[in-house]
Protein backbone atom coordinates (compact mmCIF):
# COMPACT_ATOMS: atom_id res chain seq x y z
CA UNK A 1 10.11 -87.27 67.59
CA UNK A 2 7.50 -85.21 68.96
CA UNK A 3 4.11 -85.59 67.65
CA UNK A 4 1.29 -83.26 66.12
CA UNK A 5 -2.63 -84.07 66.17
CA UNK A 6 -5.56 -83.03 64.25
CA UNK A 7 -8.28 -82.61 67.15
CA UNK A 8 -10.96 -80.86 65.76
CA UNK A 9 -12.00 -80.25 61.79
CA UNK A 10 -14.87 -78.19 60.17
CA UNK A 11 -15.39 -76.23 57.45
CA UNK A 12 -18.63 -73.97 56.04
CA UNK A 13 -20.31 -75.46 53.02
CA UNK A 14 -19.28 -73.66 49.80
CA UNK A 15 -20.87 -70.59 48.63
CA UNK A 16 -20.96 -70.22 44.58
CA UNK A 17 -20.09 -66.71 43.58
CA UNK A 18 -22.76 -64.06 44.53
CA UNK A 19 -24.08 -66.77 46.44
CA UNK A 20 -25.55 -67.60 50.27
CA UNK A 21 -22.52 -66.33 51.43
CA UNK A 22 -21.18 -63.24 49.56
CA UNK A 23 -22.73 -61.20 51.76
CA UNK A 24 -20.11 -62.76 54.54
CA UNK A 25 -17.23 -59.91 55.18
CA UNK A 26 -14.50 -62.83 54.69
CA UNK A 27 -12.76 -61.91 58.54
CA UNK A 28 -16.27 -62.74 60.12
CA UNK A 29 -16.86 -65.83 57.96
CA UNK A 30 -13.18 -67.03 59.34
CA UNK A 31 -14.25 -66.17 62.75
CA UNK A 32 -17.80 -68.13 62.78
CA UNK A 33 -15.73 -70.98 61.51
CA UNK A 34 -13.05 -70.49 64.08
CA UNK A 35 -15.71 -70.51 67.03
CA UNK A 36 -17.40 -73.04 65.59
CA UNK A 37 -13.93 -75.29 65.95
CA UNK A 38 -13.29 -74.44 69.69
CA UNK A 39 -16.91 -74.89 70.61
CA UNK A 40 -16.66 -78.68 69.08
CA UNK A 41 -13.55 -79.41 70.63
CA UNK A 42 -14.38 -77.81 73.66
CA UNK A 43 -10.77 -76.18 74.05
CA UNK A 44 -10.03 -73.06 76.44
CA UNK A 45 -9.53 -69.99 74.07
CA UNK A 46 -7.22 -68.94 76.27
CA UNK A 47 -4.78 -72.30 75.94
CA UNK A 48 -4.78 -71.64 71.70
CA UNK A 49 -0.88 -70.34 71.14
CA UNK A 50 -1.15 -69.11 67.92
CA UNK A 51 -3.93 -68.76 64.86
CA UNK A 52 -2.14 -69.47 61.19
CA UNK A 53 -5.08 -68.58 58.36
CA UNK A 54 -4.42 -69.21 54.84
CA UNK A 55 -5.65 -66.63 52.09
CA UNK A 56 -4.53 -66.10 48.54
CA UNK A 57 -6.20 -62.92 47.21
CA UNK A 58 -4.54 -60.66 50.09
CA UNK A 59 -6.62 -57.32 49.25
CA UNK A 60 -9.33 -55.64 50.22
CA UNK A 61 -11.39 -57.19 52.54
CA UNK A 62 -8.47 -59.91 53.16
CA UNK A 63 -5.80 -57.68 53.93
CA UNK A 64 -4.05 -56.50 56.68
CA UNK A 65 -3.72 -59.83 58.05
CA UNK A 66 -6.97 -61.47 57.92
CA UNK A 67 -6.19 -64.48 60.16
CA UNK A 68 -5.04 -61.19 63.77
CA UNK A 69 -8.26 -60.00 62.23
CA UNK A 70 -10.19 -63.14 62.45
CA UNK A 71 -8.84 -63.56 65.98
CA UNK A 72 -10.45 -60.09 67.23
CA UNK A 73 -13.76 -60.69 65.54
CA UNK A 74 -13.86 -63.90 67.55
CA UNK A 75 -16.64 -64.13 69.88
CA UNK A 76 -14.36 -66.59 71.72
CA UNK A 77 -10.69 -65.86 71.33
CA UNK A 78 -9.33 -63.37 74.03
CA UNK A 79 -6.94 -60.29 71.74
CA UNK A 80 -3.79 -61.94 73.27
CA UNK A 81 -3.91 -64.93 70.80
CA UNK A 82 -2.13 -63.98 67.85
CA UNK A 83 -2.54 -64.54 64.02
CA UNK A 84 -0.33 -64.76 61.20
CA UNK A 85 -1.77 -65.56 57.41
CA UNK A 86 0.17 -67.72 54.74
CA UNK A 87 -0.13 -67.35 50.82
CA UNK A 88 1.51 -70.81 49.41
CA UNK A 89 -1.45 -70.32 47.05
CA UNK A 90 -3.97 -72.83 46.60
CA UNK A 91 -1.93 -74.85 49.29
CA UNK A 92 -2.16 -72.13 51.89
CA UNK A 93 -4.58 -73.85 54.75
CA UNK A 94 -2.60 -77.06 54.10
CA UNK A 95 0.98 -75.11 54.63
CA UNK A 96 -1.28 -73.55 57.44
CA UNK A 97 -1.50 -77.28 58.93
CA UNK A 98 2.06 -77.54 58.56
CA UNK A 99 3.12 -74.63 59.75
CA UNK A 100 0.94 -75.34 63.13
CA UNK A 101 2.25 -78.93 63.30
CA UNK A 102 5.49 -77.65 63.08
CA UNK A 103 5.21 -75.74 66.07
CA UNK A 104 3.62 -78.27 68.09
CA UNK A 105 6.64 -80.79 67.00
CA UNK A 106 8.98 -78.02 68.14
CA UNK A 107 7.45 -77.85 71.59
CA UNK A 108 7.09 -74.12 71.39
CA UNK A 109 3.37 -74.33 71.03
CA UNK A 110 0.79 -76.78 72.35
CA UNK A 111 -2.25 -75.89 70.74
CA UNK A 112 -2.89 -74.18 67.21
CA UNK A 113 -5.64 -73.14 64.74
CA UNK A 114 -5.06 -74.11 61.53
CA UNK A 115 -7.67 -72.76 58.37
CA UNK A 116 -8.21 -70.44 55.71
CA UNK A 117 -10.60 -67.71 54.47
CA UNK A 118 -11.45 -67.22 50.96
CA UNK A 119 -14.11 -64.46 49.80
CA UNK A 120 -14.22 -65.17 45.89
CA UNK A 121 -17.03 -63.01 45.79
CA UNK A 122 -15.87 -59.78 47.55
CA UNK A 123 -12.25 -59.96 46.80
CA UNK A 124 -12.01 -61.81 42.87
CA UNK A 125 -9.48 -63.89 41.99
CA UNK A 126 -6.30 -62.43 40.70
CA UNK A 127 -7.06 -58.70 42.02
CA UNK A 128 -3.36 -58.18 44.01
CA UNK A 129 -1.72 -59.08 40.38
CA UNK A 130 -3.66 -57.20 38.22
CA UNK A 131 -2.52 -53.90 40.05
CA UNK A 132 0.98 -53.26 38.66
CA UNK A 133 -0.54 -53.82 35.40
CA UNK A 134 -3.57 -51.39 36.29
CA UNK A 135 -1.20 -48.72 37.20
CA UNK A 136 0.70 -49.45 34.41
CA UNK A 137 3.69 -50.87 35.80
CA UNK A 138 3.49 -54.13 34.06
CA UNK A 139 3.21 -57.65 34.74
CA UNK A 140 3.62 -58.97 38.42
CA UNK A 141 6.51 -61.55 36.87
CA UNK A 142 9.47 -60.06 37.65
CA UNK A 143 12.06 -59.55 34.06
CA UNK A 144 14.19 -62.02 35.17
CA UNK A 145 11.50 -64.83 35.46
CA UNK A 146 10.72 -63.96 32.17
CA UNK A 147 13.79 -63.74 31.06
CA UNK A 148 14.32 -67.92 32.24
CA UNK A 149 10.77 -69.13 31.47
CA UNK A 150 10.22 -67.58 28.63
CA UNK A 151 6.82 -66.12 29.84
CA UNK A 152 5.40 -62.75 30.57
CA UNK A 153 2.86 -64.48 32.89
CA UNK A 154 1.84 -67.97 34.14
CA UNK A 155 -1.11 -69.46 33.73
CA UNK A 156 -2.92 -72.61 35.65
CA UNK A 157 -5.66 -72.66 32.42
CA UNK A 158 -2.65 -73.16 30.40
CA UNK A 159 -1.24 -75.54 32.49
CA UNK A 160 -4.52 -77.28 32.78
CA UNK A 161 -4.46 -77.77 29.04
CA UNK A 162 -0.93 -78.64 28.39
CA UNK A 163 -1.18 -81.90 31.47
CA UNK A 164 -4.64 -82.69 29.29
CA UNK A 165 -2.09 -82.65 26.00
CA UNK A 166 0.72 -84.30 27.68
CA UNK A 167 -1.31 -87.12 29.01
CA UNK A 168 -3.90 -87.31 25.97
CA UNK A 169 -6.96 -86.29 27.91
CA UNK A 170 -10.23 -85.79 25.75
CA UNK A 171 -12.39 -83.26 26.70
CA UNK A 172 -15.13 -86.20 27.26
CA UNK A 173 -12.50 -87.99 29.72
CA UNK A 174 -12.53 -84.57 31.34
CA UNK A 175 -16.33 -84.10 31.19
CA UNK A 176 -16.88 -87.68 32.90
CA UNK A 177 -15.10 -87.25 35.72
CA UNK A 178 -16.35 -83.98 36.16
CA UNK A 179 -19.81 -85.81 36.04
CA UNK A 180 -18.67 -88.15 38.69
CA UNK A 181 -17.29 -85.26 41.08
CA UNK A 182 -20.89 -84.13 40.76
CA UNK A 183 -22.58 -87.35 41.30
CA UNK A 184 -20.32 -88.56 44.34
CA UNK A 185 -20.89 -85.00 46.12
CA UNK A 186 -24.57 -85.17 45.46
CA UNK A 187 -24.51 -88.63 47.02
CA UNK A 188 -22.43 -87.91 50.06
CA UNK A 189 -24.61 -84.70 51.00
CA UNK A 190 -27.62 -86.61 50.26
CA UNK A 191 -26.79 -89.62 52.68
CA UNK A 192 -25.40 -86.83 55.60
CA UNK A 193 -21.83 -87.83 55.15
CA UNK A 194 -20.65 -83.77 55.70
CA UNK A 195 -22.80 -82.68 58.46
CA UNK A 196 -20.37 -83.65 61.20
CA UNK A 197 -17.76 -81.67 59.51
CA UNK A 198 -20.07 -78.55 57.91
CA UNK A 199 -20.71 -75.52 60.26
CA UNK A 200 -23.91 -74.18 59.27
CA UNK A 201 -24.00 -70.51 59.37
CA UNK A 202 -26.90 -68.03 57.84
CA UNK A 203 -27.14 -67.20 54.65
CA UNK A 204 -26.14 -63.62 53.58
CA UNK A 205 -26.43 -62.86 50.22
CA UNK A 206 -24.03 -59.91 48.61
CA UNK A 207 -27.64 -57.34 48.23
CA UNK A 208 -29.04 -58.26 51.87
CA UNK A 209 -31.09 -61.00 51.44
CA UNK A 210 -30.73 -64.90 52.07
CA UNK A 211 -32.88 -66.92 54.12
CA UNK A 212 -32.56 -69.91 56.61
CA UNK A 213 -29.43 -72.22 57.28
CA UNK A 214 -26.41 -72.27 54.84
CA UNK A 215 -25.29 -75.31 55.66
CA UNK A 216 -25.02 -77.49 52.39
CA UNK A 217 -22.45 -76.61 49.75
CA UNK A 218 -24.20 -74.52 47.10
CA UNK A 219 -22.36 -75.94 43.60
CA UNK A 220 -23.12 -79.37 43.81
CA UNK A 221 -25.35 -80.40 40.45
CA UNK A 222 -27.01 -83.58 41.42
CA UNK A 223 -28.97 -82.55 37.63
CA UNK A 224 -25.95 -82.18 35.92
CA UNK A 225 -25.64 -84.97 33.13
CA UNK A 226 -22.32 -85.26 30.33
CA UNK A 227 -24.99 -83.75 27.43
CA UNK A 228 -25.04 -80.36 29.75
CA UNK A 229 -21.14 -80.67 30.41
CA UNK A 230 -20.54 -81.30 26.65
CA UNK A 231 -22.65 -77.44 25.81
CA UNK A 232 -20.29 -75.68 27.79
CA UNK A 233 -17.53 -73.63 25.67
CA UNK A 234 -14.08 -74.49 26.17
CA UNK A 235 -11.75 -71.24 27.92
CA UNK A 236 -9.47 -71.42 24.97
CA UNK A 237 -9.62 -71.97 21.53
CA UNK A 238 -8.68 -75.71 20.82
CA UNK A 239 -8.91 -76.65 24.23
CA UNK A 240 -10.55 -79.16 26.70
CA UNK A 241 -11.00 -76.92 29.65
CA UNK A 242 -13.82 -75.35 30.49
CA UNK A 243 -15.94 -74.47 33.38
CA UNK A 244 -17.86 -77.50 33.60
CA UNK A 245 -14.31 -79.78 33.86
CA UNK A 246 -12.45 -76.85 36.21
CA UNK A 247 -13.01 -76.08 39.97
CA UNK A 248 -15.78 -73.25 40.71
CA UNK A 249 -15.55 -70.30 41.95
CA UNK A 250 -16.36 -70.04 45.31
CA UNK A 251 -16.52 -68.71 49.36
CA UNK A 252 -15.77 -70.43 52.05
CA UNK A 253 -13.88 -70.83 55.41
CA UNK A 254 -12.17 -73.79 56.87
CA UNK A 255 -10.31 -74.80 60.70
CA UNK A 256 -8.43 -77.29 62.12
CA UNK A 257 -6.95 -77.88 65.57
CA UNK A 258 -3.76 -79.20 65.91
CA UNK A 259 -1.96 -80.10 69.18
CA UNK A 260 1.02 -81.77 70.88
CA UNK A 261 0.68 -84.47 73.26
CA UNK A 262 1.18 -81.87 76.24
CA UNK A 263 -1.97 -79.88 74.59
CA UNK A 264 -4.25 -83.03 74.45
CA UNK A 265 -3.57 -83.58 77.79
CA UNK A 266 -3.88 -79.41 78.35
CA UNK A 267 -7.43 -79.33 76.65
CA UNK A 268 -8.71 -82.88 77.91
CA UNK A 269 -9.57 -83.95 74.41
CA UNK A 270 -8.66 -86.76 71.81
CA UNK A 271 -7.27 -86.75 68.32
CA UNK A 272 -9.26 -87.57 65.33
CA UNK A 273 -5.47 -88.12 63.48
CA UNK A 274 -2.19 -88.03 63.78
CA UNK A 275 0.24 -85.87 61.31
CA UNK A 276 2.33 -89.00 59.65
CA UNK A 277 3.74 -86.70 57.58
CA UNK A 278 3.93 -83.48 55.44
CA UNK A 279 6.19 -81.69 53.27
CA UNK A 280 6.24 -79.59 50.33
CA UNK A 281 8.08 -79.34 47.12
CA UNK A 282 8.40 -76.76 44.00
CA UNK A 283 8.06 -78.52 39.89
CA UNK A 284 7.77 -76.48 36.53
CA UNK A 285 6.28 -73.36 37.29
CA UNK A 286 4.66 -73.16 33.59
CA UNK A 287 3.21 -76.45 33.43
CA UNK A 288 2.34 -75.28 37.18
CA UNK A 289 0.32 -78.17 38.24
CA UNK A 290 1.83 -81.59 37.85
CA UNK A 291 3.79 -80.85 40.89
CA UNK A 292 1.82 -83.37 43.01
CA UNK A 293 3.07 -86.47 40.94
CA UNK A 294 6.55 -85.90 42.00
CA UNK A 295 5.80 -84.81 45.57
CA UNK A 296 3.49 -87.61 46.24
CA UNK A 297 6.53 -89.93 45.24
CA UNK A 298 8.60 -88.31 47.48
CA UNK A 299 6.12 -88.51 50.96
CA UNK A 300 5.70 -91.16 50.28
CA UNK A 301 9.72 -92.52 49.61
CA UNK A 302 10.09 -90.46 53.29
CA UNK A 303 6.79 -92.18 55.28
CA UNK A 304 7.88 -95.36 54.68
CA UNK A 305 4.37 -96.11 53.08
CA UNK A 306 3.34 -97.23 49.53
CA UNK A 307 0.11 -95.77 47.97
CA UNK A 308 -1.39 -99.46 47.88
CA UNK A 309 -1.01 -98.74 52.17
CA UNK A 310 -3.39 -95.74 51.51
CA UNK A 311 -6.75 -95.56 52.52
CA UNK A 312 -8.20 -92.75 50.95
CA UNK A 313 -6.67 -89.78 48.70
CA UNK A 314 -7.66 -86.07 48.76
CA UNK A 315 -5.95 -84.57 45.55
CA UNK A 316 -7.65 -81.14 44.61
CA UNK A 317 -9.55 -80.77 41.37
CA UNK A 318 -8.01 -77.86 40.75
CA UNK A 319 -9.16 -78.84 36.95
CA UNK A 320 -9.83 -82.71 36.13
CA UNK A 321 -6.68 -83.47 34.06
CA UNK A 322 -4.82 -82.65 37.42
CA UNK A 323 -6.29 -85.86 39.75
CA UNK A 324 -6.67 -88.01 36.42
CA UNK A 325 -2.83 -87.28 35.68
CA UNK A 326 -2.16 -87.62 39.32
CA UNK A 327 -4.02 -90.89 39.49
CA UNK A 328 -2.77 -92.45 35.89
CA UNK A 329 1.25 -91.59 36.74
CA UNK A 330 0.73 -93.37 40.52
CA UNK A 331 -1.41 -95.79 39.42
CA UNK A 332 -3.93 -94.78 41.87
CA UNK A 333 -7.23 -97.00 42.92
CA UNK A 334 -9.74 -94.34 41.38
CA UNK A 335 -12.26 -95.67 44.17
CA UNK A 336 -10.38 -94.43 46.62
CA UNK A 337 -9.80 -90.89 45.09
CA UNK A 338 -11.92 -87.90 46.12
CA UNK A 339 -14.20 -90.45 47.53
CA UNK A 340 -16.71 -87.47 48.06
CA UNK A 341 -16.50 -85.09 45.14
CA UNK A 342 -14.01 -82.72 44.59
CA UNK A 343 -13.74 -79.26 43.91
CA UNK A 344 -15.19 -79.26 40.91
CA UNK A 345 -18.61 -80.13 43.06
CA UNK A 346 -18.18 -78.65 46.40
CA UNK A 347 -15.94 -75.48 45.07
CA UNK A 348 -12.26 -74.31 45.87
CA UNK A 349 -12.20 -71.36 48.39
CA UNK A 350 -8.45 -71.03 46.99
CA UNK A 351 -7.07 -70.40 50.48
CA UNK A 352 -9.81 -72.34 52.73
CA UNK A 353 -9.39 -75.21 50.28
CA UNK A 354 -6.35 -77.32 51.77
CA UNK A 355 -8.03 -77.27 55.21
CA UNK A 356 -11.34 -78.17 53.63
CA UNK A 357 -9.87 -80.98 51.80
CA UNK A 358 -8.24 -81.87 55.46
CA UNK A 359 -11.35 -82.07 57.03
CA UNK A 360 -12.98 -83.91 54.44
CA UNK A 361 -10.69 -86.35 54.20
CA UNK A 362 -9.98 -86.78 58.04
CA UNK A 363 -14.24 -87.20 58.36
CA UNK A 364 -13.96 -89.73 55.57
CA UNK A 365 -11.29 -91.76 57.47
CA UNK A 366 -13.61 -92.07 60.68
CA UNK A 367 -16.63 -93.08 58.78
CA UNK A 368 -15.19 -95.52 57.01
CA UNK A 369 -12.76 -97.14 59.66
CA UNK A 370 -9.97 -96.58 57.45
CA UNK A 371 -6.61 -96.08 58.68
CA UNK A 372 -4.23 -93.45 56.52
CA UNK A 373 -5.04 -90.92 54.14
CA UNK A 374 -2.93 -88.89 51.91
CA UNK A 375 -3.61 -84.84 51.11
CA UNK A 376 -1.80 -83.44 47.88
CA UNK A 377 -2.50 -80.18 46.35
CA UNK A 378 -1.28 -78.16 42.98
CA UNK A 379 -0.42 -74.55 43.55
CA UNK A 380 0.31 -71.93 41.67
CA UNK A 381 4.23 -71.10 40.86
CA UNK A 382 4.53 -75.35 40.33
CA UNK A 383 4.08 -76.39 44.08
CA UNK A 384 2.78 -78.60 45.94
CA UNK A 385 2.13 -79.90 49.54
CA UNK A 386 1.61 -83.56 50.44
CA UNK A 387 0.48 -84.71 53.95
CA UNK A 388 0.12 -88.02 55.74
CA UNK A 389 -2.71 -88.85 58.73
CA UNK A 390 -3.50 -91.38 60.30
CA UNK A 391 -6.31 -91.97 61.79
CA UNK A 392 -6.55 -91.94 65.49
């Protein structure tokens, strides 16, 4: 079989809402990050076949097809590359990956740009559902979803809370690792572990301003301590979710280059990984996010590789009941596990997020000699997307 490499990974740092980079029109934070990619590498625009963006929240500012629009605000990509943009929602860089491995495994393409591009600040979460409601139309969940699911809506909070019920999560089991998200992010920025994979790119704030370098992701705590975590409210009544335990808000922009063997030769350039491999796989759309149990099982069933053969894990923290769940039904090593932080710390871009946890991950591999690592995410509608690299 044909194969598919990861050449080239970076990523901004995270912006917290209203933050150092809300003032960032989301197509020209994709593009910085973009350029930034085929600088590293040191690729010929004019050899990329094909530019696949992720984005969730496709309005506004991220409409139209942000990742043809990222292309022409390019300072580097000639208007004859094209771009396409995927919504497999939280999952949609990582289905990006896919989609560009894909076509490099096909032998239609030899090189692709896979990212995403998420403005949480300019274009807020949940804006292209709330319309039909807005115009009075009613919810976005189609009767007949309702009618089998018994729902008028889904709901990742409730989700969140009913994998914390399910597996007997306390809200100070939640708390801690939230705490430790924190404290391993802090560390990792501290020692210089993301520089090789953060782009830094001024800060632009949403009312003009912002001074100097962005170039460190703005929601780490390193002061954050389980008393502070503990004062937070919880998001529901009789819950264990809240703010402090679930991913923040945030902007950000994320790219990876992916190529065939034909293309590394093409560009003159070697891999950082190899695609081992990558599918994806739909779960309980209510309970939404223990998708990435089952689907782990399953890559894993199909690579030929046991999780005890894995290096290092990448599992979003979409909320912390998700990876601890994920990590109690495997049996996980927690020190290999979001060895960095997780979104919780560092922030989920929604769309940017899968390729930011690819380059993350694909960094962490290389500094620490390791040799496979494994990507899962949840997504909203119960999905979720599991890949495979090894390091090259």
């Amino acid at each position: 079989m044909a194969q598919a490499y990861i050449v080239g990974a970076v990523r901004s740092a995270g912006g917290r809402r209203g933050g150092r980079l809300s003032g960032w029109h989301p197509v020209d934070l994709g593009a910085h990050v973009v350029d930034a990619l085929l600088r590293r590498t040191g690729v010929d625009p004019s050899l990329v076949d094909d530019v696949i963006l992720g984005c969730v929240s496709q309005a506004g500012e991220q409409s139209t097809n942000l990742a043809r629009n990222v292309v022409l605000a390019s300072g580097m990509l000639p208007q004859t590359v094209p771009g396409t943009t995927v919504d497999r929602q939280c999952g949609s860089s990582q289905q990006a990956i896919h989609f560009a491995a894909q076509a490099v495994m096909s032998g239609w393409m030899d090189v692709v740009v896979a990212g995403g591009v998420e403005s949480m600040s300019r274009v807020p979460m949940g804006l292209p559902h709330s319309l039909p409601e807005r115009e009075g139309l009613g919810s976005y969940v189609s009767p007949a979803i309702q009618r089998r699911y018994g729902v008028r809506q889904f709901s990742q909070f409730e989700g969140a809370e009913m994998i914390a019920q399910r597996y007997g999560f306390t809200r100070e089991q939640l708390d801690a690792y939230a705490l430790l998200s924190h404290q391993r992010a802090a560390a990792a920025a501290d020692a210089g572990v993301f520089d090789a994979e953060i782009e830094p790119l001024p800060a632009r704030t949403a009312d003009g301003g912002g001074e100097g370098l962005h170039d460190r992701d703005e929601g780490v705590r390193a002061d954050t301590s389980a008393q502070a975590l503990a004062g937070l409210r919880v998001l529901r009544e009789g819950g264990v979710i809240t703010a402090g335990n679930a991913s923040q808000i945030c902007d950000g922009a994320s790219a990876v280059l992916v190529a065939s063997e034909q293309g590394l030769r093409a560009i003159g350039a070697m891999p950082l990984a190899r695609i081992h491999h990558m599918s994806v796989m739909g779960g309980d759309p209510v309970v939404m996010l223990l998708a990435p149990l089952e689907a782990t099982r399953r890559a894993l069933q199909r690579s030929g590789l046991s999780l005890d053969g894995i290096d290092l894990y990448e599992v979003n923290e979409a909320f912390a009941s998700v990876p601890l769940a994920w990590g109690r039904e495997l049996d996980a090593d927690p020190q290999r596990l979001n060895v960095h932080g997780g979104a919780i710390a560092l922030g989920h871009p929604l769309g940017a997020s899968g390729a930011r946890l690819m380059t993350t991950l694909v960094h962490a591999l290389h500094r620490r000699g390791a040799r496979y690592g494994l990507q899962a995410m949840c997504e909203g509608g119960g999905m979720a997307n599991v890949t495979i690299v090894e390091r090259m």
